[in-house]
Structure formats: structure tokens, C-alpha cells
Protein backbone atom coordinates (compact mmCIF):
# COMPACT_ATOMS: atom_id res chain seq x y z
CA UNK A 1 275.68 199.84 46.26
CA UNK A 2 273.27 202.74 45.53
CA UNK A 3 270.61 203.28 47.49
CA UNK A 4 268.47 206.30 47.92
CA UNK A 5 265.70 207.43 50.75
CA UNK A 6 262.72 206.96 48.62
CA UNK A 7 264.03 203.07 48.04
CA UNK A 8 264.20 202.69 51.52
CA UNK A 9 260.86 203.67 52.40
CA UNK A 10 259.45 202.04 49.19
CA UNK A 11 260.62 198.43 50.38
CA UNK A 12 260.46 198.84 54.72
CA UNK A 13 257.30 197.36 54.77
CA UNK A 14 256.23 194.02 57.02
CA UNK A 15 256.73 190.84 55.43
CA UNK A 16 257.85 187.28 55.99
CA UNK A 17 261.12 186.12 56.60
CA UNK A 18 260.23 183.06 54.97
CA UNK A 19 261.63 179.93 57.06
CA UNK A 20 258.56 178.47 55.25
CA UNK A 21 256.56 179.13 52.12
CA UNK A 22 253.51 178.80 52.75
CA UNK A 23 254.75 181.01 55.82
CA UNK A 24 252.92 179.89 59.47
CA UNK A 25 249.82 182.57 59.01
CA UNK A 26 248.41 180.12 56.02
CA UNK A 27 249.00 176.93 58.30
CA UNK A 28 245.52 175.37 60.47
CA UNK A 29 244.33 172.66 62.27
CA UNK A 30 243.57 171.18 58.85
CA UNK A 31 246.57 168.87 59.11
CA UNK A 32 246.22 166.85 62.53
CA UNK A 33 247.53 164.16 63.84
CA UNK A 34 246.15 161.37 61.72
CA UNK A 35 247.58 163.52 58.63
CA UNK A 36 251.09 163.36 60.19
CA UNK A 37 250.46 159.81 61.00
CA UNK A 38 250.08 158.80 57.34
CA UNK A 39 252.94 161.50 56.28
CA UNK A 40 255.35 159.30 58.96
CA UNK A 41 254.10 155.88 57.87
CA UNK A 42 255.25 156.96 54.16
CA UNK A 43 258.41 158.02 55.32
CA UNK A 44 258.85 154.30 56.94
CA UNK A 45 258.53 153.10 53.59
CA UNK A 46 260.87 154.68 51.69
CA UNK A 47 264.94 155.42 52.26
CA UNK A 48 265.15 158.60 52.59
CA UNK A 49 267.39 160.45 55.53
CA UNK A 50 266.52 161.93 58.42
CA UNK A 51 267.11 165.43 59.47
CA UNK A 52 266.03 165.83 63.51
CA UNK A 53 265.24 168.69 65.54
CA UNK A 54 264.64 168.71 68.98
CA UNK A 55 262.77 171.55 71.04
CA UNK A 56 263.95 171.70 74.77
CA UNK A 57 261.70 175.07 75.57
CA UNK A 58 263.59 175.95 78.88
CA UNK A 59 265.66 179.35 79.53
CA UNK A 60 266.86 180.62 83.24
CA UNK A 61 265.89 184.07 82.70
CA UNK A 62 263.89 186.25 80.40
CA UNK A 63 265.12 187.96 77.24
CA UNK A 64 263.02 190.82 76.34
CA UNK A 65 263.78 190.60 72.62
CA UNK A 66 262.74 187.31 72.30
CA UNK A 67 260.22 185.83 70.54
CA UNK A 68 260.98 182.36 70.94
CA UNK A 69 258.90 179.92 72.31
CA UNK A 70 260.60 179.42 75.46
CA UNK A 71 259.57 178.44 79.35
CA UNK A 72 261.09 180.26 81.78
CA UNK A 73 262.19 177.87 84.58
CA UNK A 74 264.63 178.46 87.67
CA UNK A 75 267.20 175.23 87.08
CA UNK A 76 265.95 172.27 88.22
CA UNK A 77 266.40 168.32 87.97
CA UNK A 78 262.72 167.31 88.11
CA UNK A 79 261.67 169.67 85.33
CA UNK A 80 264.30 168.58 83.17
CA UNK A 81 263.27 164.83 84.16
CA UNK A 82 259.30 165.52 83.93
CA UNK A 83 259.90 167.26 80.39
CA UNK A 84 262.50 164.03 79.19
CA UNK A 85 260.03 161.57 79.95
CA UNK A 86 256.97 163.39 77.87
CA UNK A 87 259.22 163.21 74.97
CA UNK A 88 260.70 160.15 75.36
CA UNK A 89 257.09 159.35 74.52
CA UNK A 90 256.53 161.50 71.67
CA UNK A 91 259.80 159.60 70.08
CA UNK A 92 258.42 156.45 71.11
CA UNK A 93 254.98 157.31 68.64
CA UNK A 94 256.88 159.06 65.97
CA UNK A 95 259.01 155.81 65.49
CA UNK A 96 256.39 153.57 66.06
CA UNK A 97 254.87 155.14 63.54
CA UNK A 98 257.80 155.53 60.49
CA UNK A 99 258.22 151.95 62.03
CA UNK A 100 261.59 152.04 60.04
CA UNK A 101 265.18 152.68 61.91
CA UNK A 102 265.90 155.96 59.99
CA UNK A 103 269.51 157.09 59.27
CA UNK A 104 269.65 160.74 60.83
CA UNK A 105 272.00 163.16 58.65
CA UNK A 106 271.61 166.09 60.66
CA UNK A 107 270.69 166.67 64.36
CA UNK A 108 269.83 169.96 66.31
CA UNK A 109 268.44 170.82 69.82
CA UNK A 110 267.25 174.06 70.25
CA UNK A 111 265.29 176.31 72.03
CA UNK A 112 264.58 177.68 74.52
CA UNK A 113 268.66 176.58 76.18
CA UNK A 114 268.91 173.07 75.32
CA UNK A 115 271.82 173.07 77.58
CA UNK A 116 269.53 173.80 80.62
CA UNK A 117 269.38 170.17 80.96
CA UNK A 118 271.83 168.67 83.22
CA UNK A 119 274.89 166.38 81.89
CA UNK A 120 272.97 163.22 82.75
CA UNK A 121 269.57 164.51 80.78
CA UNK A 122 271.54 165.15 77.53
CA UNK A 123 273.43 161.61 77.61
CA UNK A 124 269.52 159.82 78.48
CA UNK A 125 268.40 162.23 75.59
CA UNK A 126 271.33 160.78 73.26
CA UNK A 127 271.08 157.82 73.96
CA UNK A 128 267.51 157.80 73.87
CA UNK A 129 267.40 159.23 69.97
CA UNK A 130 269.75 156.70 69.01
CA UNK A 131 268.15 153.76 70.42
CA UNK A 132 265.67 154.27 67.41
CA UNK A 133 267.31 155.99 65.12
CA UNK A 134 271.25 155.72 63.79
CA UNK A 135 272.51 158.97 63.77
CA UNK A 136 275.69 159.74 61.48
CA UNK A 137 278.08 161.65 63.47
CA UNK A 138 280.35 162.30 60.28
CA UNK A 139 276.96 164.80 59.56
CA UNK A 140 276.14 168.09 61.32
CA UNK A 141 275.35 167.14 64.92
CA UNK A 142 274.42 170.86 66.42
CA UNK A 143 273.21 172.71 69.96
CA UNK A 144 272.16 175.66 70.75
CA UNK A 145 273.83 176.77 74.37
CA UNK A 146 273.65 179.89 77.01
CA UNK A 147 276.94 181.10 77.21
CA UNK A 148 276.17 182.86 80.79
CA UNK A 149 274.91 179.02 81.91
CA UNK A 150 276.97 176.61 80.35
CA UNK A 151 280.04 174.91 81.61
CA UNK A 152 283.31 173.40 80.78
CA UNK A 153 281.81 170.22 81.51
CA UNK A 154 279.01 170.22 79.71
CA UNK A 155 280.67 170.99 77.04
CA UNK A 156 282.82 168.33 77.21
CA UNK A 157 280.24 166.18 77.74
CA UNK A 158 278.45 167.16 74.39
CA UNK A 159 281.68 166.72 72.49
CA UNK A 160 281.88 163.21 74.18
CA UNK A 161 278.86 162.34 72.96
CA UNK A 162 279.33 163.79 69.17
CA UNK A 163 278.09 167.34 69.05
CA UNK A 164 280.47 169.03 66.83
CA UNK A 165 278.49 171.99 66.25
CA UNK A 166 277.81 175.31 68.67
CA UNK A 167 276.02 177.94 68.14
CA UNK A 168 275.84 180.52 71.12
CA UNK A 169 274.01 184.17 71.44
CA UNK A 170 275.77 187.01 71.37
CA UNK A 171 273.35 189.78 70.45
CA UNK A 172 275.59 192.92 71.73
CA UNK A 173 277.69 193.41 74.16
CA UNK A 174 277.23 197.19 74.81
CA UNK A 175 276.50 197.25 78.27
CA UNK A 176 273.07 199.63 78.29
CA UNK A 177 271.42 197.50 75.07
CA UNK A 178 272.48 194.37 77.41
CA UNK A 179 271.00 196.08 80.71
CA UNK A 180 267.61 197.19 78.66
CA UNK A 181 266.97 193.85 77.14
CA UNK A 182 267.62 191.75 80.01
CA UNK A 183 271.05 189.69 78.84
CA UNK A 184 273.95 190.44 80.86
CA UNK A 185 276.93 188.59 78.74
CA UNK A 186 279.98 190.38 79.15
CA UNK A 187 282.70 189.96 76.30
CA UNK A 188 285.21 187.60 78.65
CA UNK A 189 282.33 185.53 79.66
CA UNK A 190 281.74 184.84 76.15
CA UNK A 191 285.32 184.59 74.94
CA UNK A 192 286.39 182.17 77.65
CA UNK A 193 283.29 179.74 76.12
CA UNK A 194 284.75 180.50 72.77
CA UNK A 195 288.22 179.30 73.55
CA UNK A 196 286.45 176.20 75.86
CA UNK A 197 285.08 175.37 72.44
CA UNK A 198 288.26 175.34 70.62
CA UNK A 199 289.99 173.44 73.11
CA UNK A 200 287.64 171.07 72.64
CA UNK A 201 287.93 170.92 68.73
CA UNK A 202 284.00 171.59 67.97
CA UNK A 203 284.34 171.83 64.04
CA UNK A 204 282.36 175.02 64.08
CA UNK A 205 281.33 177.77 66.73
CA UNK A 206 278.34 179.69 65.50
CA UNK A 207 277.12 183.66 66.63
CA UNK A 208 273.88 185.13 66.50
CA UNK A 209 274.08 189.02 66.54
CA UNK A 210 270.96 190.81 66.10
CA UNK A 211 271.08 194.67 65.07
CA UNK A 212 267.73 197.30 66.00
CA UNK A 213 268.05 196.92 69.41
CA UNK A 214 267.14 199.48 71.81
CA UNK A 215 269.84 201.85 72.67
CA UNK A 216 272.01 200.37 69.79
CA UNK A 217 274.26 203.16 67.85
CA UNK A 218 276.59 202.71 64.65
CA UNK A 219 279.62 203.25 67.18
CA UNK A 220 278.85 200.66 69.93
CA UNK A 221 277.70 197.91 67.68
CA UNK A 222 280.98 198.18 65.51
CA UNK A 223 282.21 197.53 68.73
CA UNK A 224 280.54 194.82 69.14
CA UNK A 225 281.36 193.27 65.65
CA UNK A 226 284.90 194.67 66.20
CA UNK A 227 284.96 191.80 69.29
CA UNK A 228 283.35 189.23 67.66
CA UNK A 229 285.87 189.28 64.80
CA UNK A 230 288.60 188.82 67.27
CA UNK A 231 286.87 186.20 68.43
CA UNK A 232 286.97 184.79 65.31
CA UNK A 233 283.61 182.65 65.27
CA UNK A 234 282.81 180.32 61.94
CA UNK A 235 279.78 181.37 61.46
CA UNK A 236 277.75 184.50 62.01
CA UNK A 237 274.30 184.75 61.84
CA UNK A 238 273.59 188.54 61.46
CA UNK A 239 269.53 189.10 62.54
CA UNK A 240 267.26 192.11 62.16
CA UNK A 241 265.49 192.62 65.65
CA UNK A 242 262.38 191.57 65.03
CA UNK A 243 259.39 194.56 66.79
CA UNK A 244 257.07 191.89 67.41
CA UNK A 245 254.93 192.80 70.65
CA UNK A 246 251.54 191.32 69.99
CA UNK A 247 253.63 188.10 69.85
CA UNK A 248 255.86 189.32 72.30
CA UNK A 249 254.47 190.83 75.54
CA UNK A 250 258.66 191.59 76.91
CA UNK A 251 258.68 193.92 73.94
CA UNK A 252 256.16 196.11 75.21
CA UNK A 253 258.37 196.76 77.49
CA UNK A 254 261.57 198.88 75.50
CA UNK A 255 261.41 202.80 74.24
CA UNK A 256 260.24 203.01 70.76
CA UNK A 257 262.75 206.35 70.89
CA UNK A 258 265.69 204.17 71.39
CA UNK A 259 265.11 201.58 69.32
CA UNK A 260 267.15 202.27 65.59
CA UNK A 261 264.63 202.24 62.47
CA UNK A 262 264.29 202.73 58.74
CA UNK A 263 267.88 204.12 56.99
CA UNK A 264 269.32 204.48 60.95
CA UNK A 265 268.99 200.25 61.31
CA UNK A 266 270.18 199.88 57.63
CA UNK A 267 273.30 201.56 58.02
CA UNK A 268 273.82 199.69 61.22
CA UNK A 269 273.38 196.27 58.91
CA UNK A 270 275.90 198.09 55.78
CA UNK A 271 278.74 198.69 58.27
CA UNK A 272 278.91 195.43 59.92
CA UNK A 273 278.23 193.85 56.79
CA UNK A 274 281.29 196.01 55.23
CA UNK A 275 283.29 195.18 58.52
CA UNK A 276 283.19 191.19 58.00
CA UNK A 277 283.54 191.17 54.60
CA UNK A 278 286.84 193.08 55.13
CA UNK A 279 287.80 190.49 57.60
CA UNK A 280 287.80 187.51 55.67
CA UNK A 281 283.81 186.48 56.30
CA UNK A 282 281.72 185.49 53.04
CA UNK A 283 277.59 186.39 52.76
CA UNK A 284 275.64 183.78 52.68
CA UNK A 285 272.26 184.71 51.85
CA UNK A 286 270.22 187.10 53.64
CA UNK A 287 271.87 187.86 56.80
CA UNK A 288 274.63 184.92 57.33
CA UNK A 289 278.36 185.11 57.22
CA UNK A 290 280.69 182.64 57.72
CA UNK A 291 284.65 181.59 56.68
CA UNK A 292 285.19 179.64 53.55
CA UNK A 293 286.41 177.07 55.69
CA UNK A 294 282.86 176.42 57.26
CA UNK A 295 280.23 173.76 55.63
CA UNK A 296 277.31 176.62 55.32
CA UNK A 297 279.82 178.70 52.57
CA UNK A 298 280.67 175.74 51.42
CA UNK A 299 276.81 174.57 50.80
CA UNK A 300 276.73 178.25 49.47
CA UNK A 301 278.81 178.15 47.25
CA UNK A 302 277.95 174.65 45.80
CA UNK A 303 273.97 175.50 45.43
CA UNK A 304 272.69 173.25 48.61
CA UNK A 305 272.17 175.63 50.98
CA UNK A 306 268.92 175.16 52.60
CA UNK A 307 266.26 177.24 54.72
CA UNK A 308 263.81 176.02 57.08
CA UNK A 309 262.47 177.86 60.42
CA UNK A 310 265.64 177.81 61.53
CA UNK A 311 266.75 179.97 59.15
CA UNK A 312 269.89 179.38 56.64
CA UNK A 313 271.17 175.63 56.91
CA UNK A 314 272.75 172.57 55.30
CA UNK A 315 270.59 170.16 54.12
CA UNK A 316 272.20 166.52 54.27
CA UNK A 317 268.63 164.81 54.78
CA UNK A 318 265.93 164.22 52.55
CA UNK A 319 262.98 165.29 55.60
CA UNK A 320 262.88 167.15 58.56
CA UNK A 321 260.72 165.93 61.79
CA UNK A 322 260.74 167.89 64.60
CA UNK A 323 259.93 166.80 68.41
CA UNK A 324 259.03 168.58 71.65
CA UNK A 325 256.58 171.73 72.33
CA UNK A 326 256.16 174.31 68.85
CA UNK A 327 258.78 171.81 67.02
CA UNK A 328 258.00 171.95 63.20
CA UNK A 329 259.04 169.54 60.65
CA UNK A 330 258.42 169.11 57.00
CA UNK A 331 257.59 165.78 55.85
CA UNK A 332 255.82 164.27 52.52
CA UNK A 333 255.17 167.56 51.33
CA UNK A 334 253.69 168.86 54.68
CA UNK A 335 254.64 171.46 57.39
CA UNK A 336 253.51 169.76 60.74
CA UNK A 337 254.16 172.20 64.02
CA UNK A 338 253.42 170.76 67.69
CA UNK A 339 251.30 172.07 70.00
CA UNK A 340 253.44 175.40 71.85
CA UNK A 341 251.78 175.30 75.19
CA UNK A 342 253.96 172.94 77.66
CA UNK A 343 250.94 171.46 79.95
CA UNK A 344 248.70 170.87 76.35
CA UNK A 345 251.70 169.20 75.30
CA UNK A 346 252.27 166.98 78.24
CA UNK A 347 249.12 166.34 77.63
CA UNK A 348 248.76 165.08 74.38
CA UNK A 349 252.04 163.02 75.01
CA UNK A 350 250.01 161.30 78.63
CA UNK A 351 247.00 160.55 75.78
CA UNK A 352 249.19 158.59 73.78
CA UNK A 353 248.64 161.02 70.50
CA UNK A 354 251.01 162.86 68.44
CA UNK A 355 251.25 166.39 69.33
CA UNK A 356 249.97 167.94 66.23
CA UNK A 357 248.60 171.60 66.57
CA UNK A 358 248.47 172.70 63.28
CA UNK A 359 250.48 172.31 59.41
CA UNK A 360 250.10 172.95 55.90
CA UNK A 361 249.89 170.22 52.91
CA UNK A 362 251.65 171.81 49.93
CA UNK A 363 249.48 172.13 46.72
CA UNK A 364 251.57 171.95 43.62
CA UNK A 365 251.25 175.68 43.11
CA UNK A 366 252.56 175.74 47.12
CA UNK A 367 255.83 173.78 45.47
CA UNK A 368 256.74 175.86 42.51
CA UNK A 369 256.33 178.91 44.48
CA UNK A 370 258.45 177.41 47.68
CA UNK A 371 261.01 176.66 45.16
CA UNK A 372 261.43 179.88 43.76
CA UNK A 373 261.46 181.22 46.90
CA UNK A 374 264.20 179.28 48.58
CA UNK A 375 266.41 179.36 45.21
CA UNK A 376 266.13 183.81 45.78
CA UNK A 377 266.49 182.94 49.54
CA UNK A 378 269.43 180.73 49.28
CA UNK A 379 271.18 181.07 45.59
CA UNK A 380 270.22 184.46 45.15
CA UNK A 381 269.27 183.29 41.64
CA UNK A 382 266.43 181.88 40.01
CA UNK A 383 267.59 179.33 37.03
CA UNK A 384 265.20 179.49 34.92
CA UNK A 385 266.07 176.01 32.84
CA UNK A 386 266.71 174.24 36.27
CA UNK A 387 262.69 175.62 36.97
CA UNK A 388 261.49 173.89 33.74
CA UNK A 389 263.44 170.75 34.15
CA UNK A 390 261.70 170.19 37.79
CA UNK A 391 258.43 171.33 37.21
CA UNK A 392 257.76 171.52 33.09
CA UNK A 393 257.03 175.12 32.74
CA UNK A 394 258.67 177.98 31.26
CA UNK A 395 258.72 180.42 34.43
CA UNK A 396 257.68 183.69 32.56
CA UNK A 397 254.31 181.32 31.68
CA UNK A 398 254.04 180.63 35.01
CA UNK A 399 254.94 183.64 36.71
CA UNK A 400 252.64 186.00 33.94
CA UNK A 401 250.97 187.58 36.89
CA UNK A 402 254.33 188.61 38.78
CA UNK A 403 255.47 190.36 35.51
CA UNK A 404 254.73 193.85 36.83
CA UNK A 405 256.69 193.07 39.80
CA UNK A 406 259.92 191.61 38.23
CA UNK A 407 260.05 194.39 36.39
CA UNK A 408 259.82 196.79 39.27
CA UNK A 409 262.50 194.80 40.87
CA UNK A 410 264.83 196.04 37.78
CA UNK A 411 264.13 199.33 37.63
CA UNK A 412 264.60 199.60 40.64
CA UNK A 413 268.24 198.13 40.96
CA UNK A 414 267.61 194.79 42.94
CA UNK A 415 267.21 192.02 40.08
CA UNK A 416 269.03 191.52 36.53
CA UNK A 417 267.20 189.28 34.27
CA UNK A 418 268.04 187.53 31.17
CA UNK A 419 266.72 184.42 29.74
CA UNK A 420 268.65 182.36 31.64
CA UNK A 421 268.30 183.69 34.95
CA UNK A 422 267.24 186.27 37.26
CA UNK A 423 270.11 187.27 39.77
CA UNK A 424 269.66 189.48 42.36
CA UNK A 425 272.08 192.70 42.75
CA UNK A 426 273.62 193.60 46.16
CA UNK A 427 270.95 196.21 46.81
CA UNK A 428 268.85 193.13 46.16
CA UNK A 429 270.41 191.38 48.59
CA UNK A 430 269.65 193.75 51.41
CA UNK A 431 265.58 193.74 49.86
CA UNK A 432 265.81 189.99 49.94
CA UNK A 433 262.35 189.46 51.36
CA UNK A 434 260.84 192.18 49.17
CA UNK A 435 262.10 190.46 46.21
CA UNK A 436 260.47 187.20 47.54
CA UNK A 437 256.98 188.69 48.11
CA UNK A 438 255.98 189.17 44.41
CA UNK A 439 255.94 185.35 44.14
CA UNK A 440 253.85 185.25 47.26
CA UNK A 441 250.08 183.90 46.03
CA UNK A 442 248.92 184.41 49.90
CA UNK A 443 250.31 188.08 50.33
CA UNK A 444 248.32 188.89 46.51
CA UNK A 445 245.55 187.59 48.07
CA UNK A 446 245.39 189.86 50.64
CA UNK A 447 244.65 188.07 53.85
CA UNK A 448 244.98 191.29 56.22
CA UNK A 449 244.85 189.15 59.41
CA UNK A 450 248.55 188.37 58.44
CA UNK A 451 251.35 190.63 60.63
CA UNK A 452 254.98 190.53 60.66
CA UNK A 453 258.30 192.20 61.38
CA UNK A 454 259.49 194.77 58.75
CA UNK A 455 261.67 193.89 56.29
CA UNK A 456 264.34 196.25 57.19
């Protein structure tokens, strides 16, 4: 892989990430809740699957790196209670609504720390979903957890239930990066979760590592990787620290000096990607590695992988609905988010209405352009007969306009094209988003309200 200064500072620019296309920045109140009303009364007449997400919004402590949307709450029963019943609600209207019992293919709570709900609160929340919905617990059944919170008994308790899924995160475990951005995880406190899990015979235990952290050097973080491939995870989601502070007030709060940027954060990303690559791992997409063994290289590796805002996934289900505060789901052809503000969403749940804040119905231009985007994202690959069999056009008639910037992807080393296909090259794989942003109509047009993280 080649890759020269100029190159670097050609493509380290903002842009999306794209769990979405149209990303969040073209969503508005436009789609409200008698929009997502029709959109789940459709979905109650048809037989397609279910994929469920579930938002529980509350952590113990603060993160500074985080940009989640995420209550901070010192544990305790009656929040967990007052927040259960408020959605108890919301499921009641959703499924009153799809008035259909729905066959759910993939489930995932989130957050936030899903698992700062007690062991009683996650069986009433199980039992709960499937007393109006049938979940298939042969599918991916998946939580988020806290590995500084979370006990052996919780654990058992989700594996009880059906969970088979965990993903847990890591970030670094250099002591100063864990001191300056408020997560104090020591490596034995994570590997004695890690073997809880196996004991327990989850089917896959999941990492998040995220590199461009303050304080973070090529040395300590191998160190870090170093562990975590002792450890052995399944899957390991590798994430760019995303410099967010007018979204994230904690961020405001970390020296610029120490933070790693431009060719300094890339190399950091090359030599862990080199490291797990040597160690058996496989890339999946952007910034995801996992063992052949695991259902994500497997959905790789067939064509189905998947991306939503939760970044890379399987996709079993035909639509996703998420519930609980900032949830999104994409049903009918239409991004639906909740409202993100806890007491507006309580709210909206005590009034009886769906707690719509804001979405996006796709225009067919919206769906060609998604599609291409998610085949780069996910298949690294754009088939170009697969493109005219779905949507009747020859892409180089479609894409006219994004000539110019195809062609700048080849010179400059991170597509091949042919007439069959345009594949992206490993230095393409690292410029992922770059390569996605020519095919973004909002980005041409220019709206310069839009900010995000940089691509490298």
C-alpha cells in the first residue's frame, strides 16, 4: 500500500461516516409521527421480519470521548423502573400500530449501558418485547455491556434469557489515555469478563477500540492491540476517535497537543490493522475485523453485510424499528429517529404519541445513491450489472456527473474500474468515506451548515 503526504492531506477532510445515506444533517421534522404511523401500519400488512433495537440511554459515569446519547445516572432501581414503564408504552403504540405479531430476526439493546438495568428490569424488558413480538433466538440476539459494571450474574442472566451476542468497550488500556478520558478499565478487569463470557458459551464477544485518542502513541496502543489479541475477541470493531466538541461538550475538555492527527493517527490505524491481520483477523469493511469463524466475515464474505447507525452489521430482517430516546429505525423507505431528550420523551410516551423527532423519506434518487453507497461501504465493490438489474440504469448514465470524481479516485490509487465493476484498492479502503462522497447529491450541493468528524 502506497501512500504519500500529499494523498493524505488531499483526502483528511470532514465527512460522513455514513450509518445512513441521506446522513442525519438532511433529516427534519418533515416526517412526524403520523408519517411513521402509516410507515408501521404498512409494515402490519405485509411479512416481512423484524430487526429491533432498543435504546436504554443510562451510563454510571462520564466518558469524555463520547458522543453518544447517553444519561448519566448514579445506579438506581426507580430510574430503571420510571424509564421501563415509558417504553413499555412506546412498544405498546408501535405494535398497536403494525397491529401484526412480527417475527424479530435480530435484536440489540444499546446505549448508553443497557446493562445498567438491574437483572429483574432486563427479564420485564424480555419478556415484555416478546409478549408482542416472537423473537427468533436461532438469529443475532445482541447487548451492549460496561465491563467495569457488569457482573457474573447478569451475565448469566442474559444468556438465560437468549442473548448470545456481547459486545463490550475497550477503547485502550494505556493507563494516562484511560486517566484523560475518564474510563478506568484495567486489562484483568476486562479479561476476567472475557473469560465470564466464554464460560458462558456467548457465540460471539465483540471489542470496540477506538484510535486518536489523547495521549495515544504507536507504542502503547500496539500494546493495547497486543492484549486484545490475547484475548482473542470475535469481533473487533476498530473506530477513528471522532473530534466532535460542538456535539460533544466532554471533548472540550482534552489537549489538542496530545491528541494524534493526520499521517500520526493513520499510522496508528496501518499498524494495528497490520497486527490483526497477522493474527488470524479478516477486514471487514471500513474499520471491522473479526475471525472467519464469526457471522459478520461470514456476511462479508457472502455479500450481506449490512450498515445502519450502528455501524457494520448482519442483516437477517427485512426493517429496522428502533425504540427508546434518539432510537432510529428505517422502515418503508424512511429513516424515523425519536426524540433524544429523556423528559421530552417521557413526555411524548405520558401523551400517548409516538416519539417521532425527526426522519427522512427516501426519494428514488435517495435509493440508488444509498445503494451505491452501502455496496462501497460494505462489498467494497460496486457491480455494475447487479445496479441495472435493481434499478434499470446503466450506472455511468446515471452517475455522468460523478465522472470527474471516479476518475480522480483512479489516478489516484483508491478505485479500479472496468465495465463490470468498480473495486476499491487497499489504499481505497483506508479513503473509504472519501470514495463514498462523490456519490453524495447533498455534499455537491453544498449545504455548509453540515459538520462532521474527519475522515482520517
Amino acid at each position: 500500500m502506497l501512500m504519500d503526504k500529499n494523498t493524505l492531506q488531499k483526502y483528511d477532510v470532514p465527512g460522513p461516516r455514513y450509518t445512513s445515506y441521506p446522513t442525519a444533517p438532511q433529516w427534519s421534522g418533515d416526517v412526524n409521527a403520523d408519517i411513521y404511523a402509516l410507515a408501521l401500519k404498512a409494515f402490519g400488512r405485509n411479512d416481512k421480519s423484524l430487526s429491533l433495537y432498543i435504546h436504554i440511554p443510562f451510563c454510571e459515569q462520564l466518558c469524555y470521548f463520547c458522543a453518544c446519547n447517553k444519561v448519566i445516572r448514579a445506579k438506581d432501581q426507580k430510574v430503571g423502573d420510571e424509564f421501563l414503564n415509558h417504553l413499555f408504552k412506546e412498544i405498546d403504540v408501535v405494535a398497536g400500530h403494525i397491529n401484526n405479531r412480527k417475527l424479530i430476526r435480530q435484536l440489540h439493546w444499546g446505549g448508553g449501558t443497557p446493562t445498567y438495568l438491574s437483572e429483574a428490569q432486563i427479564e420485564r424488558l424480555f419478556s415484555k418485547i416478546q409478549s408482542v413480538f416472537d423473537i427468533d433466538l436461532k438469529e443475532e440476539i445482541a447487548i451492549e455491556i460496561d465491563p467495569r459494571t457488569v457482573t457474573e450474574e447478569k451475565l448469566r442472566t442474559l444468556r438465560r434469557l437468549g442473548f448470545n451476542r456481547i459486545s463490550m468497550g475497550v477503547q485502550d488500556f494505556d493507563d494516562k489515555v484511560q486517566d484523560d478520558i475518564n474510563r478506568i478499565q484495567p486489562y484483568d478487569q476486562v479479561a476476567q469478563v472475557h473469560q465470564w463470557c466464554r464460560d458462558l458459551k456467548f457465540e460471539s464477544v465483540n471489542y470496540d477500540l477506538i484510535y486518536g485518542l489523547p495521549y495515544q502513541t504507536m507504542d502503547t496502543f500496539k500494546k493495547t492491540v497486543d492484549l486484545v489479541i490475547g484475548l482473542r475477541p470475535d469481533r473487533i470493531a476498530l473506530y477513528s476517535f471522532a473530534y466532535v466538541p460542538w456535539l460533544s461538550k466532554p471533548q472540550n475538555k482534552f489537549n489538542l497537543d496530545a491528541i494524534a492527527v493526520h499521517d500520526e493517527k493513520l499510522d496508528i490505524f496501518i499498524q494495528s490493522r497490520e497486527n490483526l491481520l497477522a493474527h488470524g483477523y479478516q477486514a471487514i469493511a471500513m474499520d471491522h475485523f473479526a475471525l472467519n469463524t464469526d457471522a459478520m466475515a461470514k456476511a462479508f464474505n457472502e455479500g450481506t453485510l449490512y450498515r445502519n447507525f450502528m455501524g457494520y452489521t448482519l442483516r437477517p430482517a427485512d426493517e429496522f424499528i428502533g425504540l427508546g430516546p434518539s432510537a432510529i429505525g428505517f422502515l418503508e423507505k424512511t429513516y424515523v429517529q425519536n426524540i433524544k431528550i429523556l423528559p421530552e420523551y417521557y413526555e411524548a410516551i405520558t401523551q400517548g404519541r409516538l416519539p417521532v423527532e425527526r426522519g427522512k423519506q427516501l426519494s428514488q434518487d435517495d435509493q440508488v445513491r444509498q445503494w451505491v453507497i452501502n455496496s462501497l461501504m460494505c462489498q467494497f465493490q460496486v457491480d455494475k450489472q447487479l445496479f441495472f438489474d435493481t434499478f434499470g440504469y446503466e450506472f455511468e448514465d446515471y452517475f455522468l456527473n460523478e465522472d470527474k470524481h471516479v476518475h480522480d479516485c483512479i489516478e489516484d490509487g483508491l478505485i479500479t474500474e472496468n465495465q463490470q465493476c468498480i473495486q476499491v484498492t487497499d489504499l481505497g479502503k483506508i479513503f473509504i468515506r472519501n470514495v463514498c462522497m462523490g456519490f453524495d447529491y447533498y455534499l455537491k450541493a453544498k449545504n455548509g451548515h453540515q459538520r462532521f468528524s474527519r475522515t482520517v
